[in-house]
PDB file of N, CA and C in Angstrom:
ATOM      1  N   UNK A   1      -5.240  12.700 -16.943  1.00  0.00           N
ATOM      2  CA  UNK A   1      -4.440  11.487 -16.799  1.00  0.00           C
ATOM      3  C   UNK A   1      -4.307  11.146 -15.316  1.00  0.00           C
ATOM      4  N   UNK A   2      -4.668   9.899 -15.092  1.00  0.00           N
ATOM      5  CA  UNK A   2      -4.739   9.553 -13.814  1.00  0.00           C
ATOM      6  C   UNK A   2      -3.366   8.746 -13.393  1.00  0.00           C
ATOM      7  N   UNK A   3      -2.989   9.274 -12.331  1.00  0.00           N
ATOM      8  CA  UNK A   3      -1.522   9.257 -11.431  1.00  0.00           C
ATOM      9  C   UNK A   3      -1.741   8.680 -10.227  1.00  0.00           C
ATOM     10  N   UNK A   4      -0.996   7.648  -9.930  1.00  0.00           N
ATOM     11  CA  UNK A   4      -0.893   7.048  -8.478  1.00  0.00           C
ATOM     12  C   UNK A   4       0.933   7.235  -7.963  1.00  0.00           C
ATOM     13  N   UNK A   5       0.979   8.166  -7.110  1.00  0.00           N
ATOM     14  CA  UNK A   5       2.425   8.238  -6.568  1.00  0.00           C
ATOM     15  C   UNK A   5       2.418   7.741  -5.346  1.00  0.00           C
ATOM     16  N   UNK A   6       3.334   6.758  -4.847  1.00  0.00           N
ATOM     17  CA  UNK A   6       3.817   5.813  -3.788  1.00  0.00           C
ATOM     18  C   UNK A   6       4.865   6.837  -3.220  1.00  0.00           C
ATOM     19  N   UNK A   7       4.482   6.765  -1.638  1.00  0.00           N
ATOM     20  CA  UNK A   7       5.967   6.981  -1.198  1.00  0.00           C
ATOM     21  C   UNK A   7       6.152   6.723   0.307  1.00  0.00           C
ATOM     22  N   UNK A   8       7.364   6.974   1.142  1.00  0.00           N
ATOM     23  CA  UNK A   8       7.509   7.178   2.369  1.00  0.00           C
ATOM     24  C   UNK A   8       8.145   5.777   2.626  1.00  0.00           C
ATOM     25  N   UNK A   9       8.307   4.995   1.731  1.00  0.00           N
ATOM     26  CA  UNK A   9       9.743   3.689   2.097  1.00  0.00           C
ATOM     27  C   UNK A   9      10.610   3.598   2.313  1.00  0.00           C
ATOM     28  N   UNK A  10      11.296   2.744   2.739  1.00  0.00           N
ATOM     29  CA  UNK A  10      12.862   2.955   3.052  1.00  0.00           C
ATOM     30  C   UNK A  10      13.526   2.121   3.977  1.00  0.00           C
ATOM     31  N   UNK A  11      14.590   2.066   4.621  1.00  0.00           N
ATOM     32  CA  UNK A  11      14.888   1.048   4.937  1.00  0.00           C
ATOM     33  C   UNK A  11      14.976   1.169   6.599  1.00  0.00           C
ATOM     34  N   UNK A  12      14.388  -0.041   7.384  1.00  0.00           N
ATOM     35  CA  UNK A  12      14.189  -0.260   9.108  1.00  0.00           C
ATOM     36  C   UNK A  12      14.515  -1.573   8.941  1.00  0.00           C
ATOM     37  N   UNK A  13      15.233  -1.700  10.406  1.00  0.00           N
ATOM     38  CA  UNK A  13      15.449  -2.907  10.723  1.00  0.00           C
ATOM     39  C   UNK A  13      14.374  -3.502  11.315  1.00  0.00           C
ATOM     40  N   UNK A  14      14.017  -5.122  11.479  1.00  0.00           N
ATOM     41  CA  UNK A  14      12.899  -5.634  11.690  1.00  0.00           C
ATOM     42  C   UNK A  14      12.794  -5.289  13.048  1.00  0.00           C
ATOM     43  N   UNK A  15      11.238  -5.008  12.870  1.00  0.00           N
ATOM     44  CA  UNK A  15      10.710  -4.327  14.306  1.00  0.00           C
ATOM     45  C   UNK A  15      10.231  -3.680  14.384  1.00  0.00           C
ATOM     46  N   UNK A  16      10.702  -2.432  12.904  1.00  0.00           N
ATOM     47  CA  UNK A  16      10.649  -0.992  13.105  1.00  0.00           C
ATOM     48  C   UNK A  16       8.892  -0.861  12.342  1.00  0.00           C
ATOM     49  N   UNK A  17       8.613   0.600  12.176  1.00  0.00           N
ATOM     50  CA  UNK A  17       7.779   0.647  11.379  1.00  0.00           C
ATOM     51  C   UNK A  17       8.013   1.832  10.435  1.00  0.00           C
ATOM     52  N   UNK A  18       7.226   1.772   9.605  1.00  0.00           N
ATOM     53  CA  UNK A  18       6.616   2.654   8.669  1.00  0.00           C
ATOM     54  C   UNK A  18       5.705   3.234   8.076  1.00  0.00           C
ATOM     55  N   UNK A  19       5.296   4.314   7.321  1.00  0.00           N
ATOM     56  CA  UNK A  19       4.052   4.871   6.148  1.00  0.00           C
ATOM     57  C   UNK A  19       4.183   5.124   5.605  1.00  0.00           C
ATOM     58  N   UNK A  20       3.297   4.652   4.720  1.00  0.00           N
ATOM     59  CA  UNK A  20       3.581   4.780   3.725  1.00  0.00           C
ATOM     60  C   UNK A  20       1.964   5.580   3.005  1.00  0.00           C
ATOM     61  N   UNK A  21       2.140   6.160   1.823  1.00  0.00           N
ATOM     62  CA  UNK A  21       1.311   7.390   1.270  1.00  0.00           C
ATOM     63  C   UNK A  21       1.202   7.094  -0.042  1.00  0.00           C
ATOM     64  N   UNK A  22       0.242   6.963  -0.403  1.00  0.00           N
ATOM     65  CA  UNK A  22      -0.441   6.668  -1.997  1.00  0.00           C
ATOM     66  C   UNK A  22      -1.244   8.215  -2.479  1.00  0.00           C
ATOM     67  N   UNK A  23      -0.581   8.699  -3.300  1.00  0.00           N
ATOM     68  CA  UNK A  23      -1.456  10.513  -3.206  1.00  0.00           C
ATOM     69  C   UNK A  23      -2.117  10.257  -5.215  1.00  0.00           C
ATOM     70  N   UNK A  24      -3.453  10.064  -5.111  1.00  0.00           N
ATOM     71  CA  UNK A  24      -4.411   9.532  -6.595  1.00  0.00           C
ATOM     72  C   UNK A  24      -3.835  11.333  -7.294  1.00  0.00           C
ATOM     73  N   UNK A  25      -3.226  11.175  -8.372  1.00  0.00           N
ATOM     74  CA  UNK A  25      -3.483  12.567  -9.170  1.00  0.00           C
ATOM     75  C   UNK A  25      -4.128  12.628 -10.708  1.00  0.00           C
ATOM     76  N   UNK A  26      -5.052  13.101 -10.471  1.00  0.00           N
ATOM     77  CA  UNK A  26      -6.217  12.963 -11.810  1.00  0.00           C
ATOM     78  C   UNK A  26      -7.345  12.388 -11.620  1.00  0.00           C
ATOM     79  N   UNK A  27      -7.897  11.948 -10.253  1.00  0.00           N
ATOM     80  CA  UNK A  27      -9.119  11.537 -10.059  1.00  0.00           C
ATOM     81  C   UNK A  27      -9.357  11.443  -8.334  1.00  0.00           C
ATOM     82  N   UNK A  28     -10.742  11.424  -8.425  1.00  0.00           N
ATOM     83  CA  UNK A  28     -10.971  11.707  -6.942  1.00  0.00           C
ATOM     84  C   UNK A  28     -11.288   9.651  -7.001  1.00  0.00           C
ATOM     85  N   UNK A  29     -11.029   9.468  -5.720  1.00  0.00           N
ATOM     86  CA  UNK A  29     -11.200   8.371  -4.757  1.00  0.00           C
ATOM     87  C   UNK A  29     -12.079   8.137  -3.738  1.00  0.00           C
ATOM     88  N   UNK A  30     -13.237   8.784  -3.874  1.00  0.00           N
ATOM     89  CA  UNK A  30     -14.279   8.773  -3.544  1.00  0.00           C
ATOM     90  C   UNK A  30     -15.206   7.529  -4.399  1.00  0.00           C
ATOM     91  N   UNK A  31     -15.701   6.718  -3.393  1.00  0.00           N
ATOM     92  CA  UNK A  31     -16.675   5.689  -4.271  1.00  0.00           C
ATOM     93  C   UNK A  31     -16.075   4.465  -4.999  1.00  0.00           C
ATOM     94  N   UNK A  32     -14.305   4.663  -4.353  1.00  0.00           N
ATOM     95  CA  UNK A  32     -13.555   4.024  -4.946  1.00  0.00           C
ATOM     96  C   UNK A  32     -13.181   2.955  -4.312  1.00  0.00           C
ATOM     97  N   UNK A  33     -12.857   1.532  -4.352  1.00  0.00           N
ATOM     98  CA  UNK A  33     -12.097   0.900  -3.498  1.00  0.00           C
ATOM     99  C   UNK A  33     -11.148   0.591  -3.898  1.00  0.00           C
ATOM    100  N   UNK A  34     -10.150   0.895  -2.886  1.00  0.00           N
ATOM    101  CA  UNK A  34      -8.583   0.665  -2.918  1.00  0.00           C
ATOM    102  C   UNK A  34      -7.910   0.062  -2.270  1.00  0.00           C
ATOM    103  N   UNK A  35      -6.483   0.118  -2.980  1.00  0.00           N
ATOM    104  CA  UNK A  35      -5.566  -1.073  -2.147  1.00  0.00           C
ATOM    105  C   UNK A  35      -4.413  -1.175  -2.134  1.00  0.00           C
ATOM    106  N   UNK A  36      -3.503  -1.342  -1.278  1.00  0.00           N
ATOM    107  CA  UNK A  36      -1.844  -1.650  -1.472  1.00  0.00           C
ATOM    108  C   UNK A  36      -1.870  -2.979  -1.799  1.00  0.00           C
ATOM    109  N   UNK A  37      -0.719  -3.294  -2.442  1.00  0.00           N
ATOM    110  CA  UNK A  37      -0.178  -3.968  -3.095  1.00  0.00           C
ATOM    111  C   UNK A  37       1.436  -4.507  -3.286  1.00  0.00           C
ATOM    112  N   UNK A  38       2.494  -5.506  -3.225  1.00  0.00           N
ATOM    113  CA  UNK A  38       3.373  -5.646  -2.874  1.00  0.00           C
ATOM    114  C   UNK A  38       3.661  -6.631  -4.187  1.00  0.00           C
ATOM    115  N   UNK A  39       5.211  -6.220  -4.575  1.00  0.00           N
ATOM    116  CA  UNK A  39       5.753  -7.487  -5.423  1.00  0.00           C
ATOM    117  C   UNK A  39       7.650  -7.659  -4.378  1.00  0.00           C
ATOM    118  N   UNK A  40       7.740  -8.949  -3.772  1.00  0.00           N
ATOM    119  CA  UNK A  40       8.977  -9.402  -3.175  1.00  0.00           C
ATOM    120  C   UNK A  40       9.892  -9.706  -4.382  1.00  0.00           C
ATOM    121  N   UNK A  41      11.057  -9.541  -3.850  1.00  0.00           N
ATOM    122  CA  UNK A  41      11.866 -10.001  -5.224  1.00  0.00           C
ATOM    123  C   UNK A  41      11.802 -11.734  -6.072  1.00  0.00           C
ATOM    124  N   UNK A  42      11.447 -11.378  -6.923  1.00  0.00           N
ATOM    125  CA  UNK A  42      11.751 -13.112  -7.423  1.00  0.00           C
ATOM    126  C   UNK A  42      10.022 -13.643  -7.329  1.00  0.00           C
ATOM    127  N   UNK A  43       8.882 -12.674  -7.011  1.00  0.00           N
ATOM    128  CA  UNK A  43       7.435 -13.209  -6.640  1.00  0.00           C
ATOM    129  C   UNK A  43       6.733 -12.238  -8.054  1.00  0.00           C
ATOM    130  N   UNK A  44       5.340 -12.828  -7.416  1.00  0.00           N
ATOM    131  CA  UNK A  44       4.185 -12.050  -8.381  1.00  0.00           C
ATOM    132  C   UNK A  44       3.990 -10.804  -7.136  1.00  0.00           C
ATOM    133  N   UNK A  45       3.350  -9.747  -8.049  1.00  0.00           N
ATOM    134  CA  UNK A  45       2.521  -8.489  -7.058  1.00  0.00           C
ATOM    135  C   UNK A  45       1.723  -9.345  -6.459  1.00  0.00           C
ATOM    136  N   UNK A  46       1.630  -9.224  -5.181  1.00  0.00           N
ATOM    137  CA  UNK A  46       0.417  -9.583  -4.407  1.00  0.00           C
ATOM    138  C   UNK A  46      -0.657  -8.738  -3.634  1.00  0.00           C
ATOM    139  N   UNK A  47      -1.473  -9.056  -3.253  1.00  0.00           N
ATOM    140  CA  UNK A  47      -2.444  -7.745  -2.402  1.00  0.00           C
ATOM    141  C   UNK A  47      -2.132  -7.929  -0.797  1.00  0.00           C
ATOM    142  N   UNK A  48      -2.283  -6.366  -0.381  1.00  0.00           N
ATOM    143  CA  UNK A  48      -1.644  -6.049   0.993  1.00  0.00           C
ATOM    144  C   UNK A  48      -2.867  -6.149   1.887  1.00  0.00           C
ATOM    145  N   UNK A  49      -3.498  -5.333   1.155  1.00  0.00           N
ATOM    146  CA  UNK A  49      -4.316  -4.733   1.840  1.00  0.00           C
ATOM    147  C   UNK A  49      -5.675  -3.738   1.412  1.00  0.00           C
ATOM    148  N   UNK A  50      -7.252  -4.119   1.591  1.00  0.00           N
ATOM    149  CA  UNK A  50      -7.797  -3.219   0.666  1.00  0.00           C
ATOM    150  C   UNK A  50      -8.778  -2.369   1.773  1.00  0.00           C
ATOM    151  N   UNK A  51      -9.272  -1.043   1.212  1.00  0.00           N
ATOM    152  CA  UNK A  51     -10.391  -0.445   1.804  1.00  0.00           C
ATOM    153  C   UNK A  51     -11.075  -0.164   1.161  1.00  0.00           C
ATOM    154  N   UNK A  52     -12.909  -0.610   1.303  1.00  0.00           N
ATOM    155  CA  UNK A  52     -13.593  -0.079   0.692  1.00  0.00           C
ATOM    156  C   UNK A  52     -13.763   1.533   0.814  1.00  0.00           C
ATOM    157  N   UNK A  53     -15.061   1.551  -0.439  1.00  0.00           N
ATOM    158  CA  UNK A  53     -15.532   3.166  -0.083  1.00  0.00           C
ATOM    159  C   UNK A  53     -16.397   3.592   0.826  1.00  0.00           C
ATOM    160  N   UNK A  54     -16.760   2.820   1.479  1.00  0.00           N
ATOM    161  CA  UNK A  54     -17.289   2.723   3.016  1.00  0.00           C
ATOM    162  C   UNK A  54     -16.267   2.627   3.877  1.00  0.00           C
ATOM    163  N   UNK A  55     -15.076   2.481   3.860  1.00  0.00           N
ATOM    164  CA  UNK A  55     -14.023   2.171   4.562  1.00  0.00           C
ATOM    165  C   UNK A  55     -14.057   0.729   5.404  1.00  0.00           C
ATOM    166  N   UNK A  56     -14.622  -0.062   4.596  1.00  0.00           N
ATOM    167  CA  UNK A  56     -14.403  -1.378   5.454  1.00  0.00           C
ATOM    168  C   UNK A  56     -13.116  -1.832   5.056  1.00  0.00           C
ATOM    169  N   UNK A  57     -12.351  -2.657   6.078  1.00  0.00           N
ATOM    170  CA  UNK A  57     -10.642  -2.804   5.965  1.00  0.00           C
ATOM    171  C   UNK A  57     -10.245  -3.922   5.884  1.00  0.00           C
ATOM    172  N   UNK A  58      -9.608  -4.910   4.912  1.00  0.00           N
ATOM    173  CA  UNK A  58      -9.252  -6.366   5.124  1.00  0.00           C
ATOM    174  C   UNK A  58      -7.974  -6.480   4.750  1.00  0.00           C
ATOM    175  N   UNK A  59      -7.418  -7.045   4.961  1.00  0.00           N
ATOM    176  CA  UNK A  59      -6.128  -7.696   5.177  1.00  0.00           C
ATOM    177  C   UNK A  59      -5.992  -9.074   4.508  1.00  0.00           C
ATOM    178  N   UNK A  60      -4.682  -9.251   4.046  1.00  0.00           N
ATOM    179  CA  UNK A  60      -3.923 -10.564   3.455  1.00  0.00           C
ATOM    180  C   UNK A  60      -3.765 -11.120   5.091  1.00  0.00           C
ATOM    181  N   UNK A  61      -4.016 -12.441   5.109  1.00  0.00           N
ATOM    182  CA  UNK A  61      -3.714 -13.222   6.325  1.00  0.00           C
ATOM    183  C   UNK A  61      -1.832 -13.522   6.755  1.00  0.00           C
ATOM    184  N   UNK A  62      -1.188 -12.617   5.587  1.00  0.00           N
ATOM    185  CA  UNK A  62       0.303 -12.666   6.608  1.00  0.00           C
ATOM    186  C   UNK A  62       0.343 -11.192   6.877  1.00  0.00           C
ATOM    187  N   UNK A  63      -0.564 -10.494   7.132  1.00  0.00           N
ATOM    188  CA  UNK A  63      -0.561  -8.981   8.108  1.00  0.00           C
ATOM    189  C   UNK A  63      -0.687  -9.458   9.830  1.00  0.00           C
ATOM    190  N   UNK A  64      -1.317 -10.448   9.730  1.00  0.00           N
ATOM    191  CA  UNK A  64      -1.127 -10.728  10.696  1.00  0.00           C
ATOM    192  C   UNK A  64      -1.641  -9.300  11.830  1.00  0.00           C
ATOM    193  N   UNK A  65      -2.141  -8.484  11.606  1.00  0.00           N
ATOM    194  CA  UNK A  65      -2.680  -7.493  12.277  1.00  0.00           C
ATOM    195  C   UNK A  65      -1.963  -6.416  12.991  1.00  0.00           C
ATOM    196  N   UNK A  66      -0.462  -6.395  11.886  1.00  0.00           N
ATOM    197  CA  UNK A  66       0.357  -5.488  11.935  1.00  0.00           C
ATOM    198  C   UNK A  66       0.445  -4.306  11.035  1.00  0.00           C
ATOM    199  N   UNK A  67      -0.367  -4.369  10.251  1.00  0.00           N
ATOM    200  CA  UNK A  67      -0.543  -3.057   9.377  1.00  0.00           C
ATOM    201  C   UNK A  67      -2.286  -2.515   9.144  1.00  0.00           C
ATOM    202  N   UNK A  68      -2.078  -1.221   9.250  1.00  0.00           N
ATOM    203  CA  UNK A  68      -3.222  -0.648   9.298  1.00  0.00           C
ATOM    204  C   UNK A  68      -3.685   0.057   7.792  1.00  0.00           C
ATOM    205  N   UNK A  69      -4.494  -0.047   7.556  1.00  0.00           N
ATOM    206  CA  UNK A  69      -4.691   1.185   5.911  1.00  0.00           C
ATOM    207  C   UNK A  69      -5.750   1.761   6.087  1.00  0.00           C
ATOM    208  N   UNK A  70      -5.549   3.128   5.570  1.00  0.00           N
ATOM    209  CA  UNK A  70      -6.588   4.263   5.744  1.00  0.00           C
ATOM    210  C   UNK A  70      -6.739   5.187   4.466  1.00  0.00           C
ATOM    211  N   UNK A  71      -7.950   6.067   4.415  1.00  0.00           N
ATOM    212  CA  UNK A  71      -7.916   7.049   3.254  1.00  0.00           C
ATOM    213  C   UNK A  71      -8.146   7.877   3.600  1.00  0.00           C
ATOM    214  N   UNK A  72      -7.937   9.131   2.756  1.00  0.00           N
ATOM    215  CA  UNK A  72      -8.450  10.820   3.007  1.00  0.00           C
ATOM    216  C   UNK A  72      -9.170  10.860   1.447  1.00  0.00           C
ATOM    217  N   UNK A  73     -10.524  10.509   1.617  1.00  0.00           N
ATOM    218  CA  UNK A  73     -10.993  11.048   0.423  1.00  0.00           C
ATOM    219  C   UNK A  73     -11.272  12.655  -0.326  1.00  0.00           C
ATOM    220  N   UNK A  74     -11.213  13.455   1.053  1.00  0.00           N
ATOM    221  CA  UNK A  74     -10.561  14.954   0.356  1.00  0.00           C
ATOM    222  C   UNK A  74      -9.423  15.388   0.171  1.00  0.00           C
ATOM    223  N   UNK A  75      -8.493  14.797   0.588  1.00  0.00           N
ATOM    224  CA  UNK A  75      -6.962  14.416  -0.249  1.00  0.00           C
ATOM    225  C   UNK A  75      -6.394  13.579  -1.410  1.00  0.00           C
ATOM    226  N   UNK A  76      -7.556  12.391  -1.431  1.00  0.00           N
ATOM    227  CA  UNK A  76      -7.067  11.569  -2.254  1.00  0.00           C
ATOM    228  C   UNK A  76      -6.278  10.736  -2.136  1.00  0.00           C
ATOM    229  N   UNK A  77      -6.054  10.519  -0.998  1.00  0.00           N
ATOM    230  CA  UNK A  77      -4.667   9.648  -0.455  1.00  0.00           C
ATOM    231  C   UNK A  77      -4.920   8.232   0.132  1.00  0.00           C
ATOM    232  N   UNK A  78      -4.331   6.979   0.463  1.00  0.00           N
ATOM    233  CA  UNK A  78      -4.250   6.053   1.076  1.00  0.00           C
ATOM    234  C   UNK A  78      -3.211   5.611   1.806  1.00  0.00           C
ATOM    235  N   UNK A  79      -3.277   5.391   2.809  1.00  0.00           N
ATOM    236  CA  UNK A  79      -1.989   5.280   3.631  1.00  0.00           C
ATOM    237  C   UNK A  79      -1.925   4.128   4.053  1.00  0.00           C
ATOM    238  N   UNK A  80      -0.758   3.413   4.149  1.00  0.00           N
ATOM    239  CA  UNK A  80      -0.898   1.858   4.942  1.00  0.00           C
ATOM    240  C   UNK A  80       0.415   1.978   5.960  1.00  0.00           C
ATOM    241  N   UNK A  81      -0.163   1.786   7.060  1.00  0.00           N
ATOM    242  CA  UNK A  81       0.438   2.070   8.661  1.00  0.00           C
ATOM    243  C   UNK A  81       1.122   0.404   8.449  1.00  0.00           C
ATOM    244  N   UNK A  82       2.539   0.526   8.423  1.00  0.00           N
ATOM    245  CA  UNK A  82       2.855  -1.014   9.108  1.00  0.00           C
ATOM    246  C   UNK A  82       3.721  -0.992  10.110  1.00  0.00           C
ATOM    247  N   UNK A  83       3.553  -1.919  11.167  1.00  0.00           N
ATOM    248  CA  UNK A  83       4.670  -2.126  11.754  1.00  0.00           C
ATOM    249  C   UNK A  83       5.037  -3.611  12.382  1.00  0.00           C
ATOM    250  N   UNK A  84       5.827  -3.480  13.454  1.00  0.00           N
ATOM    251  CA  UNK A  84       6.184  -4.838  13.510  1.00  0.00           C
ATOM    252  C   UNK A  84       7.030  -5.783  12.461  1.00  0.00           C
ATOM    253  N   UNK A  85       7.760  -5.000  11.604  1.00  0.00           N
ATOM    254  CA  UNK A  85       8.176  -5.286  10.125  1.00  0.00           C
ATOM    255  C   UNK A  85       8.911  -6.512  10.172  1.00  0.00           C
ATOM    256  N   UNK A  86       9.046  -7.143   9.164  1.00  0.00           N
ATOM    257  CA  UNK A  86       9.782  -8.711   9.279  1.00  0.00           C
ATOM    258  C   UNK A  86      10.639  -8.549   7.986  1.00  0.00           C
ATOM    259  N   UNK A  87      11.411  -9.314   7.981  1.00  0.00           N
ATOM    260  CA  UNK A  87      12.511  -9.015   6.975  1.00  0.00           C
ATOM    261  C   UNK A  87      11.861 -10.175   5.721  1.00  0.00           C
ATOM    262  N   UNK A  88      10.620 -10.322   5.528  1.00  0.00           N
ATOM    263  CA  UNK A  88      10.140 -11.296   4.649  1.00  0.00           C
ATOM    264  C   UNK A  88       9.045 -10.029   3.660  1.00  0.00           C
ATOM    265  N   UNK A  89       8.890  -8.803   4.592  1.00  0.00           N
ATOM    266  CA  UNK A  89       7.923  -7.610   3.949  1.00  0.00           C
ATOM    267  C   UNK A  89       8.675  -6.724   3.395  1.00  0.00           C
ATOM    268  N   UNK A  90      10.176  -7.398   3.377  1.00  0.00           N
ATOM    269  CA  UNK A  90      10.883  -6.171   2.127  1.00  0.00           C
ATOM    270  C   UNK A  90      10.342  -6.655   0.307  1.00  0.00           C
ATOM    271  N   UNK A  91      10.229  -5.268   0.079  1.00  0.00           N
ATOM    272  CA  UNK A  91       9.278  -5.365  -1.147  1.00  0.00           C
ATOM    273  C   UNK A  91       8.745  -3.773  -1.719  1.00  0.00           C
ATOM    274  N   UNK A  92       8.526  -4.350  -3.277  1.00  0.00           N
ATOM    275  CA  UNK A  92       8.063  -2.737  -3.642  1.00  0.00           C
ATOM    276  C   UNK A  92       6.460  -2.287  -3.382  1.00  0.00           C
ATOM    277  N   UNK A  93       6.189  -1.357  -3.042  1.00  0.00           N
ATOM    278  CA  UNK A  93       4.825  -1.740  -2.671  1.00  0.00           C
ATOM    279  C   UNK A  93       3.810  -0.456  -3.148  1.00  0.00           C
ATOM    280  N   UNK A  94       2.953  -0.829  -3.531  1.00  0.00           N
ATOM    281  CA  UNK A  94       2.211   0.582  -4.547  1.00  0.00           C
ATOM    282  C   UNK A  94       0.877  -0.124  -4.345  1.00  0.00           C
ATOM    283  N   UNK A  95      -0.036   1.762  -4.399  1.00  0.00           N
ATOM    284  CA  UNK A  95      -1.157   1.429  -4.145  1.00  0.00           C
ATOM    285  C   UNK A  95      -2.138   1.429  -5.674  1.00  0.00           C
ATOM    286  N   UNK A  96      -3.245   1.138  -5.408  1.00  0.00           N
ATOM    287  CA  UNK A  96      -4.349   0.738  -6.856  1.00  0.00           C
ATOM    288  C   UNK A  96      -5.445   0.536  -6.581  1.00  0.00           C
ATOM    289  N   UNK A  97      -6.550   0.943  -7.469  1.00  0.00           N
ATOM    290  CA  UNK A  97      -7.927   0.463  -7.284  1.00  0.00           C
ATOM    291  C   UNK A  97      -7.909  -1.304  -6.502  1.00  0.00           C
ATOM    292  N   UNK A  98      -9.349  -1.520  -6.168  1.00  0.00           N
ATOM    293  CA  UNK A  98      -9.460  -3.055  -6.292  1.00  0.00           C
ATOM    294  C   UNK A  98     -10.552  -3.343  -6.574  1.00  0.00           C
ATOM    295  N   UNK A  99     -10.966  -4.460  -8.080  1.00  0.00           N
ATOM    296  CA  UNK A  99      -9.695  -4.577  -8.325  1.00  0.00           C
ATOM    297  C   UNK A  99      -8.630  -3.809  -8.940  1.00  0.00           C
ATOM    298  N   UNK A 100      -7.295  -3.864  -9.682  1.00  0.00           N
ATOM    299  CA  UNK A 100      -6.730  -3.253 -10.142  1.00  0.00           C
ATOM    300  C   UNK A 100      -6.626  -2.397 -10.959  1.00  0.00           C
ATOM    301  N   UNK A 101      -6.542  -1.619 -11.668  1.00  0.00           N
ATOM    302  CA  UNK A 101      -6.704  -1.284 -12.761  1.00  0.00           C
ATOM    303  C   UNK A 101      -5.168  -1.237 -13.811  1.00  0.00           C
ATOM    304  N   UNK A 102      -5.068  -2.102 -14.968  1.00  0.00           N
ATOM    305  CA  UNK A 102      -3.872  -2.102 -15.415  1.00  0.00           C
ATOM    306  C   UNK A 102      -2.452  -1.056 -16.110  1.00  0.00           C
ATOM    307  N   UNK A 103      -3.184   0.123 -16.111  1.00  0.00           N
ATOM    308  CA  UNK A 103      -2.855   1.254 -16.426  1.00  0.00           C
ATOM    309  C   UNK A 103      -3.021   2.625 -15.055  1.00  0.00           C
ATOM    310  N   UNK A 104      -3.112   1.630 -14.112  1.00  0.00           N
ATOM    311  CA  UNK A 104      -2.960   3.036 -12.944  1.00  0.00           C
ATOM    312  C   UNK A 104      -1.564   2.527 -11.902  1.00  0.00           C
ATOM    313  N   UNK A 105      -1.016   1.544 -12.501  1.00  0.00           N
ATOM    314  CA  UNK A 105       0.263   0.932 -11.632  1.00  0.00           C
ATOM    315  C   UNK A 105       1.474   2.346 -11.695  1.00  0.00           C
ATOM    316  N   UNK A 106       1.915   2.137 -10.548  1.00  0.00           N
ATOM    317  CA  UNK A 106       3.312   3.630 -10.098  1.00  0.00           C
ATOM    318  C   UNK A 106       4.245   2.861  -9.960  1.00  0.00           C
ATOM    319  N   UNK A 107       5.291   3.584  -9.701  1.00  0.00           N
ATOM    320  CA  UNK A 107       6.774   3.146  -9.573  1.00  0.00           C
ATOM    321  C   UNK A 107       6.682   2.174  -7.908  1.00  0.00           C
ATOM    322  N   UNK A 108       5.729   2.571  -7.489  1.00  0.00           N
ATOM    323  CA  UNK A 108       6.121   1.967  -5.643  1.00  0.00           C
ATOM    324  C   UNK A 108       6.841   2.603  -4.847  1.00  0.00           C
ATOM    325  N   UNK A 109       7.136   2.495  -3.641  1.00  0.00           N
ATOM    326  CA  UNK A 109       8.156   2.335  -3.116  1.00  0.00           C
ATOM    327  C   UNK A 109       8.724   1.061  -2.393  1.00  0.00           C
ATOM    328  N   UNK A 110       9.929   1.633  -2.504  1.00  0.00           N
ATOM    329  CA  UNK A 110      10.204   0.496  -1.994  1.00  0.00           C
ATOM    330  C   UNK A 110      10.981   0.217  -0.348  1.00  0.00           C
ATOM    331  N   UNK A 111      10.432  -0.490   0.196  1.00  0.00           N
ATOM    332  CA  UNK A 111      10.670  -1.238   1.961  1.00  0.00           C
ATOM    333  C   UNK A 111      11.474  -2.111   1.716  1.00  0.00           C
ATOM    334  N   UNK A 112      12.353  -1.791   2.489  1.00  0.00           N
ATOM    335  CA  UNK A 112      13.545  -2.712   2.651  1.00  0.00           C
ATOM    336  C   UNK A 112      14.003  -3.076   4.094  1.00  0.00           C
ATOM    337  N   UNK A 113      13.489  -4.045   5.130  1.00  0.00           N
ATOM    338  CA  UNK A 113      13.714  -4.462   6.262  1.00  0.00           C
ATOM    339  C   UNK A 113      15.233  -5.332   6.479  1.00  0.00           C
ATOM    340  N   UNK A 114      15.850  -4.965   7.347  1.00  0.00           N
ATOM    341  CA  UNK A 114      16.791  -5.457   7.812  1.00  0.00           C
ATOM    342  C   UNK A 114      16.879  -6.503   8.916  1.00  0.00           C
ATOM    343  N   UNK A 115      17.406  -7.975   8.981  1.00  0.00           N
ATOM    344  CA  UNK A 115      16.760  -8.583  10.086  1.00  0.00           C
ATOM    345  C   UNK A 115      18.378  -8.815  10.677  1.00  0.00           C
TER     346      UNK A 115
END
């Protein structure tokens, strides 16, 4: 059974930063492309941020080139470096294949910026 656990959120005032850690349990992430993902209160999930399995890196155009995402494919992990935080990126935010897959969604965590 394949497991996606979110974590390392919490709450900074705008400015601050954070990491956040996506750890895959039940499958390797190798060959995989992945991605964070964000739902704001009152919105749809939207996409953060994806890396291929080559590690090529793209971004939603309101990153604005403040968050970074990375993988450890012998960990299994994905990490998305943000900073510069704005009180508009509070939100739950969980990582996932891309595209998605509808049965590998986690609890998130959740970022909560203070402005």
């Amino acid at each position: 059974q394949v497991q996606l656990v979110e974590s390392g959120g919490g709450l900074v005032p705008a400015g601050g930063s954070l990491r956040l850690s996506c750890k895959v349990q039940g499958a390797s992430i190798s060959g995989i492309h992945m991605a964070w993902y964000r739902q704001r209160p009152g919105a749809e999930r939207e996409w953060v941020a994806r890396i291929s399995s080559g590690r090529n890196t793209y971004y939603a155009d309101f990153v604005e080139g403040r968050f970074t995402i990375s993988r450890d494919n012998a960990k299994d992990t994905v990490d998305l470096q943000m900073t510069s935080l704005k009180d508009n990126d509070s939100a739950v935010y969980y990582c996932n294949k891309m595209p998605p897959g509808t049965s590998y969604w986690g609890q998130g965590t959740q970022v909560s910026v203070s402005s």
